[in-house]
N, C-alpha and C. Protein backbone atom coordinates (compact mmCIF):
# COMPACT_ATOMS: atom_id res chain seq x y z
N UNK A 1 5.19 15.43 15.52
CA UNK A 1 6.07 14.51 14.84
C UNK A 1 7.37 15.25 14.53
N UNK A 2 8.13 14.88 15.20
CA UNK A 2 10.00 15.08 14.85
C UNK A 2 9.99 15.26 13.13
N UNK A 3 11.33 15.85 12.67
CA UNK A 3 11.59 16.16 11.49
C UNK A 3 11.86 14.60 11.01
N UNK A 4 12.61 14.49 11.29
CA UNK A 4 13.35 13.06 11.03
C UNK A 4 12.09 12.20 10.78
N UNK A 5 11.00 11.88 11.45
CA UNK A 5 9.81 11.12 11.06
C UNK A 5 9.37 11.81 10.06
N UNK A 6 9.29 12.60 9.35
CA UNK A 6 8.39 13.10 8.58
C UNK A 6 9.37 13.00 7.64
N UNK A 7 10.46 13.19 7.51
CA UNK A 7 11.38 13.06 6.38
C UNK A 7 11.46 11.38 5.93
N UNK A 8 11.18 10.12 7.01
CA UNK A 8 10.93 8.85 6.61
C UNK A 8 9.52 8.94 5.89
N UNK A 9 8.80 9.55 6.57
CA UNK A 9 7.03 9.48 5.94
C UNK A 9 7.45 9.90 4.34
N UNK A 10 8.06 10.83 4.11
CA UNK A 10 7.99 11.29 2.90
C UNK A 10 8.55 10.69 1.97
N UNK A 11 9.68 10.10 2.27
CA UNK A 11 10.37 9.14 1.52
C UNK A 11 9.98 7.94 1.54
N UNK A 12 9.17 7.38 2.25
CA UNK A 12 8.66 6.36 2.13
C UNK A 12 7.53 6.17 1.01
N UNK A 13 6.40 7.65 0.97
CA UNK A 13 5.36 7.86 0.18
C UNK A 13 6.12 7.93 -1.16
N UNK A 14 7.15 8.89 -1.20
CA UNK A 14 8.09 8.72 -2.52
C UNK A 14 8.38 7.56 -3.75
N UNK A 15 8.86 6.30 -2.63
CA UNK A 15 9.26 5.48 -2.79
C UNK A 15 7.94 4.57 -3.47
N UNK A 16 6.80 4.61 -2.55
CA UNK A 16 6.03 3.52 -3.10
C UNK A 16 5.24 3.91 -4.04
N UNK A 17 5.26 5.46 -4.37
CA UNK A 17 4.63 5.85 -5.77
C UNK A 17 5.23 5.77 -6.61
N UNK A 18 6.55 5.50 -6.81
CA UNK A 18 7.65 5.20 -8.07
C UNK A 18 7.66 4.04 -8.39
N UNK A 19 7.49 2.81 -7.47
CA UNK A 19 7.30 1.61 -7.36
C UNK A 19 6.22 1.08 -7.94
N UNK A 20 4.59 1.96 -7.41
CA UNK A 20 3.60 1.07 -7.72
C UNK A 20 3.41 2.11 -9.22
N UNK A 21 4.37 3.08 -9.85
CA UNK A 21 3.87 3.96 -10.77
C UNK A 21 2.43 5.37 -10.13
N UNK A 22 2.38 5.34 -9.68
CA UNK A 22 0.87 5.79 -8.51
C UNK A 22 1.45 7.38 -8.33
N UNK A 23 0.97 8.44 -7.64
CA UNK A 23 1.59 10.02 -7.57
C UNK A 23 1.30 10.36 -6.03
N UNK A 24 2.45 10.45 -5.29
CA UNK A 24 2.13 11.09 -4.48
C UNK A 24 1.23 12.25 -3.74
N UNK A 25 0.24 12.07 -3.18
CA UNK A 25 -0.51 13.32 -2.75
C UNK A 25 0.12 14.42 -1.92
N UNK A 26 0.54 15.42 -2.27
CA UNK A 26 1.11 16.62 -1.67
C UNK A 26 0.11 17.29 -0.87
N UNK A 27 1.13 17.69 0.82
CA UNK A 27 0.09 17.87 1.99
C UNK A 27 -0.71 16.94 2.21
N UNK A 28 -0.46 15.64 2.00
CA UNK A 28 -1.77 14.62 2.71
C UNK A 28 -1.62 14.64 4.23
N UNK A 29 -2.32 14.55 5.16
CA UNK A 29 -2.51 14.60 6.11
C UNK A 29 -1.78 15.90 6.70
N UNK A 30 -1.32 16.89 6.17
CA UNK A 30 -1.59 17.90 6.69
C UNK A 30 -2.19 18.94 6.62
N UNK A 31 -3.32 19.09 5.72
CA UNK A 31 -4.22 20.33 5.48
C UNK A 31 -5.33 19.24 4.72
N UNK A 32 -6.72 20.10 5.82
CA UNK A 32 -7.81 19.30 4.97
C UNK A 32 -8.21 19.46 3.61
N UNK A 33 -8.69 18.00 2.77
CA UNK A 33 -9.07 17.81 1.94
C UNK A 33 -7.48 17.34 0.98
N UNK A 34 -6.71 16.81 1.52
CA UNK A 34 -5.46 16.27 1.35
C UNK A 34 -5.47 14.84 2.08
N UNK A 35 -6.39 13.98 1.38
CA UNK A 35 -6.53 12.61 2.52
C UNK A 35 -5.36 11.23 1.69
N UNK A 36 -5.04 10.51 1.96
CA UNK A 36 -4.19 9.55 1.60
C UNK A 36 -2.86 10.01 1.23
N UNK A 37 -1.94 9.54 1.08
CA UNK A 37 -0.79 9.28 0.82
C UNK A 37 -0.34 9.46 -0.48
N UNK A 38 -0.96 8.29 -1.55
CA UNK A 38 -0.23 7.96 -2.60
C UNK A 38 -1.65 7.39 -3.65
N UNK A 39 -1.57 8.24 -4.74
CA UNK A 39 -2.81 7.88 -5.69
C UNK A 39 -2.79 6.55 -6.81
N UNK A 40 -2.95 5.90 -6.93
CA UNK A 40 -2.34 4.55 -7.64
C UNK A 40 -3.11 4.74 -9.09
N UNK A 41 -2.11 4.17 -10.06
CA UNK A 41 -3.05 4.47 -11.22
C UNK A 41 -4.15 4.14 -11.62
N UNK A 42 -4.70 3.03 -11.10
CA UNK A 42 -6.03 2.52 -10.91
C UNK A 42 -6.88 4.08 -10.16
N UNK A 43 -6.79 4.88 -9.83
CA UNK A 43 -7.69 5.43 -8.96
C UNK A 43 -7.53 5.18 -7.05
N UNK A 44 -6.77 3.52 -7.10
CA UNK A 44 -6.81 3.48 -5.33
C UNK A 44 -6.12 4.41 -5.05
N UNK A 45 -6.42 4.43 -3.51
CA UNK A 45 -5.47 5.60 -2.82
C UNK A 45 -5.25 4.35 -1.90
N UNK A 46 -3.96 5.24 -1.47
CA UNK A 46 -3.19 4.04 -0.66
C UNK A 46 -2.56 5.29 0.73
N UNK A 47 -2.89 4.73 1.98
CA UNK A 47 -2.11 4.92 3.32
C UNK A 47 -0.39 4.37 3.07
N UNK A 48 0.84 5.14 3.13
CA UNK A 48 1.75 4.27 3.21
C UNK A 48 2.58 4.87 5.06
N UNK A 49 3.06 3.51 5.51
CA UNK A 49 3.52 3.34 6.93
C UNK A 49 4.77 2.97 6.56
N UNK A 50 5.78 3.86 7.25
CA UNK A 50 6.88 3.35 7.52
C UNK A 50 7.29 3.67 9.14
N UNK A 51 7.68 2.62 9.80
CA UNK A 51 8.00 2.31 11.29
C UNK A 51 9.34 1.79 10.97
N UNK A 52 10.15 2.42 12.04
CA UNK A 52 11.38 1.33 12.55
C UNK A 52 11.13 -0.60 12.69
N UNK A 53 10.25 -0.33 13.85
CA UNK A 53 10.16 -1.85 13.46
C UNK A 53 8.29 -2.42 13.34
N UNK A 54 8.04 -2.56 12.15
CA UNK A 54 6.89 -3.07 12.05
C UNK A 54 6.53 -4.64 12.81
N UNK A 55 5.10 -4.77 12.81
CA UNK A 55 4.57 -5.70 13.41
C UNK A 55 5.46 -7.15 12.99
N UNK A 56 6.29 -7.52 13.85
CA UNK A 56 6.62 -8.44 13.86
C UNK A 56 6.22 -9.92 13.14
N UNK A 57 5.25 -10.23 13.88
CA UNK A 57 3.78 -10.95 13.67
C UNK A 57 3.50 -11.05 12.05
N UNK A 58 2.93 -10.46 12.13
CA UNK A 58 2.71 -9.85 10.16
C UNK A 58 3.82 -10.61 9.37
N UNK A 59 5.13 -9.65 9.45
CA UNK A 59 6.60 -10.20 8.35
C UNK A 59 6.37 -11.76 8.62
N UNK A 60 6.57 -12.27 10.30
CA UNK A 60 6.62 -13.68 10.52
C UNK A 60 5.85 -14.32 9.41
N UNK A 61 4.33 -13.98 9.49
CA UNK A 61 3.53 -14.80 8.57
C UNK A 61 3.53 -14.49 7.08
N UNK A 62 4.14 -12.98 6.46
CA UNK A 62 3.89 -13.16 5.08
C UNK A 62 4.91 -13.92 4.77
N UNK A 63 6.32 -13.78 5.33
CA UNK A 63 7.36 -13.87 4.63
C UNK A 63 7.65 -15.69 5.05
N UNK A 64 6.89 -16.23 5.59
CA UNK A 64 7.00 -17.80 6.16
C UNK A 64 7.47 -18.49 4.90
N UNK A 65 8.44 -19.10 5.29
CA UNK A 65 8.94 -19.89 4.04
C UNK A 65 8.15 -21.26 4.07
N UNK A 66 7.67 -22.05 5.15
CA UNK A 66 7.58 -23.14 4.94
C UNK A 66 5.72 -22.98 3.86
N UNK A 67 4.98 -21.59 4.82
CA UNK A 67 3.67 -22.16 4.22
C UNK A 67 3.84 -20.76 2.92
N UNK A 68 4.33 -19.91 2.67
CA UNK A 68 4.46 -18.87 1.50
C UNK A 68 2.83 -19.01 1.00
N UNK A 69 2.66 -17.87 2.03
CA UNK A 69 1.45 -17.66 1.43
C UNK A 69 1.11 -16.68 0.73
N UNK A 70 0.23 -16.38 -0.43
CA UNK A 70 -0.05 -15.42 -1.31
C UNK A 70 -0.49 -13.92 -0.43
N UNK A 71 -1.30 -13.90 0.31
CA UNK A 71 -1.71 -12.53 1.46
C UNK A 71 -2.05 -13.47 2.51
N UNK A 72 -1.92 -12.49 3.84
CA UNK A 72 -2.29 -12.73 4.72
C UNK A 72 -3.66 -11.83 5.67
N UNK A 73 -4.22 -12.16 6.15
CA UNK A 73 -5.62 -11.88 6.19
C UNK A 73 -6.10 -11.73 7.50
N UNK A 74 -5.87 -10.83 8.79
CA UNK A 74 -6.60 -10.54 9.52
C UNK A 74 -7.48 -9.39 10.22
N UNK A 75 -7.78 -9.83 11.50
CA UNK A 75 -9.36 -8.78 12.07
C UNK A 75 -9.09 -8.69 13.45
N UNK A 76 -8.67 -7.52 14.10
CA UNK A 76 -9.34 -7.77 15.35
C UNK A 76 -10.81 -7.62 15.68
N UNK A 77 -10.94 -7.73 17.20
CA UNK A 77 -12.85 -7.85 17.58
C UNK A 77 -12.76 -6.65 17.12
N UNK A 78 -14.13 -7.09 16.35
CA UNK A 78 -15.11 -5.78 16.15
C UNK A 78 -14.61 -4.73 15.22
N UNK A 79 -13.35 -4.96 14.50
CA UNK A 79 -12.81 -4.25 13.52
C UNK A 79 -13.13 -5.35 11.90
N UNK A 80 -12.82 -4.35 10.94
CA UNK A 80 -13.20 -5.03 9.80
C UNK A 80 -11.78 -5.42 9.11
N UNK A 81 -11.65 -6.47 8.82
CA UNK A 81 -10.57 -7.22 7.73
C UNK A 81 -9.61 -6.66 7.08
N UNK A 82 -8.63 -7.25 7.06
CA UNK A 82 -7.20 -6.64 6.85
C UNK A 82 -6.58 -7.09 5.68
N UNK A 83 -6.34 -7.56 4.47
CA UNK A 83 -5.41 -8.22 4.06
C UNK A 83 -4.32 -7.57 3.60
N UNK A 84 -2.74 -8.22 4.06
CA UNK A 84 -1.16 -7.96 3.74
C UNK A 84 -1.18 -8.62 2.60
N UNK A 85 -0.62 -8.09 1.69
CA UNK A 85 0.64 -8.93 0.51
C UNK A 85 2.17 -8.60 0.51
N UNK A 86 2.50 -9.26 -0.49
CA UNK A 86 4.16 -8.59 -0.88
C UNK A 86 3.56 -7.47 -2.32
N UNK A 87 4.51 -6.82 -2.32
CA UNK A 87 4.13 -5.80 -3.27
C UNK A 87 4.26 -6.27 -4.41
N UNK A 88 4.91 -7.44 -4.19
CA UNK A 88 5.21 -7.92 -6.18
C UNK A 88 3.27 -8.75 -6.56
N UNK A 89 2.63 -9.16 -5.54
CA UNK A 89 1.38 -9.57 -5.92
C UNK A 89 0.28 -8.57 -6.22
N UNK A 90 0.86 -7.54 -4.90
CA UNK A 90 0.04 -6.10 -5.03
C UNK A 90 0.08 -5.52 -6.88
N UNK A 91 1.36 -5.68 -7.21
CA UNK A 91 1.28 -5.14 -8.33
C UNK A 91 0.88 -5.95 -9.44
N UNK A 92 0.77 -7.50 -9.23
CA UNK A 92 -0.03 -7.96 -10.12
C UNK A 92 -1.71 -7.70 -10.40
N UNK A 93 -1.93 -7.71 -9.19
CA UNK A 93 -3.58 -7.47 -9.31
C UNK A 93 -3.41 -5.64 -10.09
N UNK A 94 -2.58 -4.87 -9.55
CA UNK A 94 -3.09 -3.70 -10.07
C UNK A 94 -2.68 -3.97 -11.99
N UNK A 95 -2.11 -4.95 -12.10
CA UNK A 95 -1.67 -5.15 -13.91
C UNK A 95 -2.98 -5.35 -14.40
N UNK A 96 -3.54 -6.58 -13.58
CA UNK A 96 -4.60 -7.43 -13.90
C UNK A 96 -5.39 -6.50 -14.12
N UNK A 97 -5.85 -5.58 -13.39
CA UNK A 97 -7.16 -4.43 -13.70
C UNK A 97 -7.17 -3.62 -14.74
N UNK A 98 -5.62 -3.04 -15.12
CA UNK A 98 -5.60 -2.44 -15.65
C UNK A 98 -5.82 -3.02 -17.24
N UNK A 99 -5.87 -4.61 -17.57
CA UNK A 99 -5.78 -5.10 -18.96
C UNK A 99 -6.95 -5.25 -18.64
N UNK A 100 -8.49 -5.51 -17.70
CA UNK A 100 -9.09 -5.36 -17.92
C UNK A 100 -9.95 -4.57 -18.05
N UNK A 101 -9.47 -2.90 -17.73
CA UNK A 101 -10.16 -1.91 -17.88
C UNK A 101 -10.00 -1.30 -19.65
N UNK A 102 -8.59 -1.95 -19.88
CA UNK A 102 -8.46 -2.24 -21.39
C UNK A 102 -9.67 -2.83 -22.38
N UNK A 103 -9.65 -3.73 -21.60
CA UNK A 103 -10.46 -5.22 -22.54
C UNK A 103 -12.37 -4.33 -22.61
N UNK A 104 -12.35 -3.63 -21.99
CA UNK A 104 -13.73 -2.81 -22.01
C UNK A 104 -13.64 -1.98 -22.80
N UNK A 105 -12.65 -1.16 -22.70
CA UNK A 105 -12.56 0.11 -23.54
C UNK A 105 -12.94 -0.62 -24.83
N UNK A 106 -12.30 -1.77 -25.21
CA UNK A 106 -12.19 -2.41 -26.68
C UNK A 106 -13.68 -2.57 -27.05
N UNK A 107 -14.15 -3.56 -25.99
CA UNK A 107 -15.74 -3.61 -26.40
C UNK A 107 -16.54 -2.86 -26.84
């Protein structure tokens, strides 16, 4: 991988851990036992992709104005299930967990 790609990879991982609040994993994918990207405060770990031009296909259907749909949801054969959002829903569900990991503590 060219410098220039790795300098998007990094800034990209940058970017979406400031965004989702989440910490970047330092050396992920380049020295083992450094797996994912970006640690989310929930605990997920998150893969982040940045491409010149992403799947076409995909933007077409999240960003569809006529049907605006909440995620979009697919599989190829024999692979297991996919679902896309926009990050502003992504970050609702991660709110949502977090008031209910609250609402336990209380109990």
């Amino acid at each position: 991988m060219g410098r220039r790609s790795k300098r998007k990879g990094y800034a990209g991982e940058r970017e979406f851990a400031q965004l989702t609040g989440g910490q970047r994993v330092p050396l992920s994918g380049a020295m083992e036992g450094y797996t994912n990207d970006v640690e989310l405060p929930n605990g997920w770990k998150a893969e982040v992709k940045r491409r010149k031009q992403m799947e076409k296909t995909l933007y077409g259907w999240i960003l569809d104005e006529r049907e605006k749909p909440d995620v979009v949801a697919f599989r190829a054969d024999r692979m297991p299930w996919i679902v896309s959002m926009k990050l502003e829903k992504f970050m609702y569900l991660l709110e949502c967990e977090r008031k209910l990991k609250d609402l336990e503590e209380i109990e």
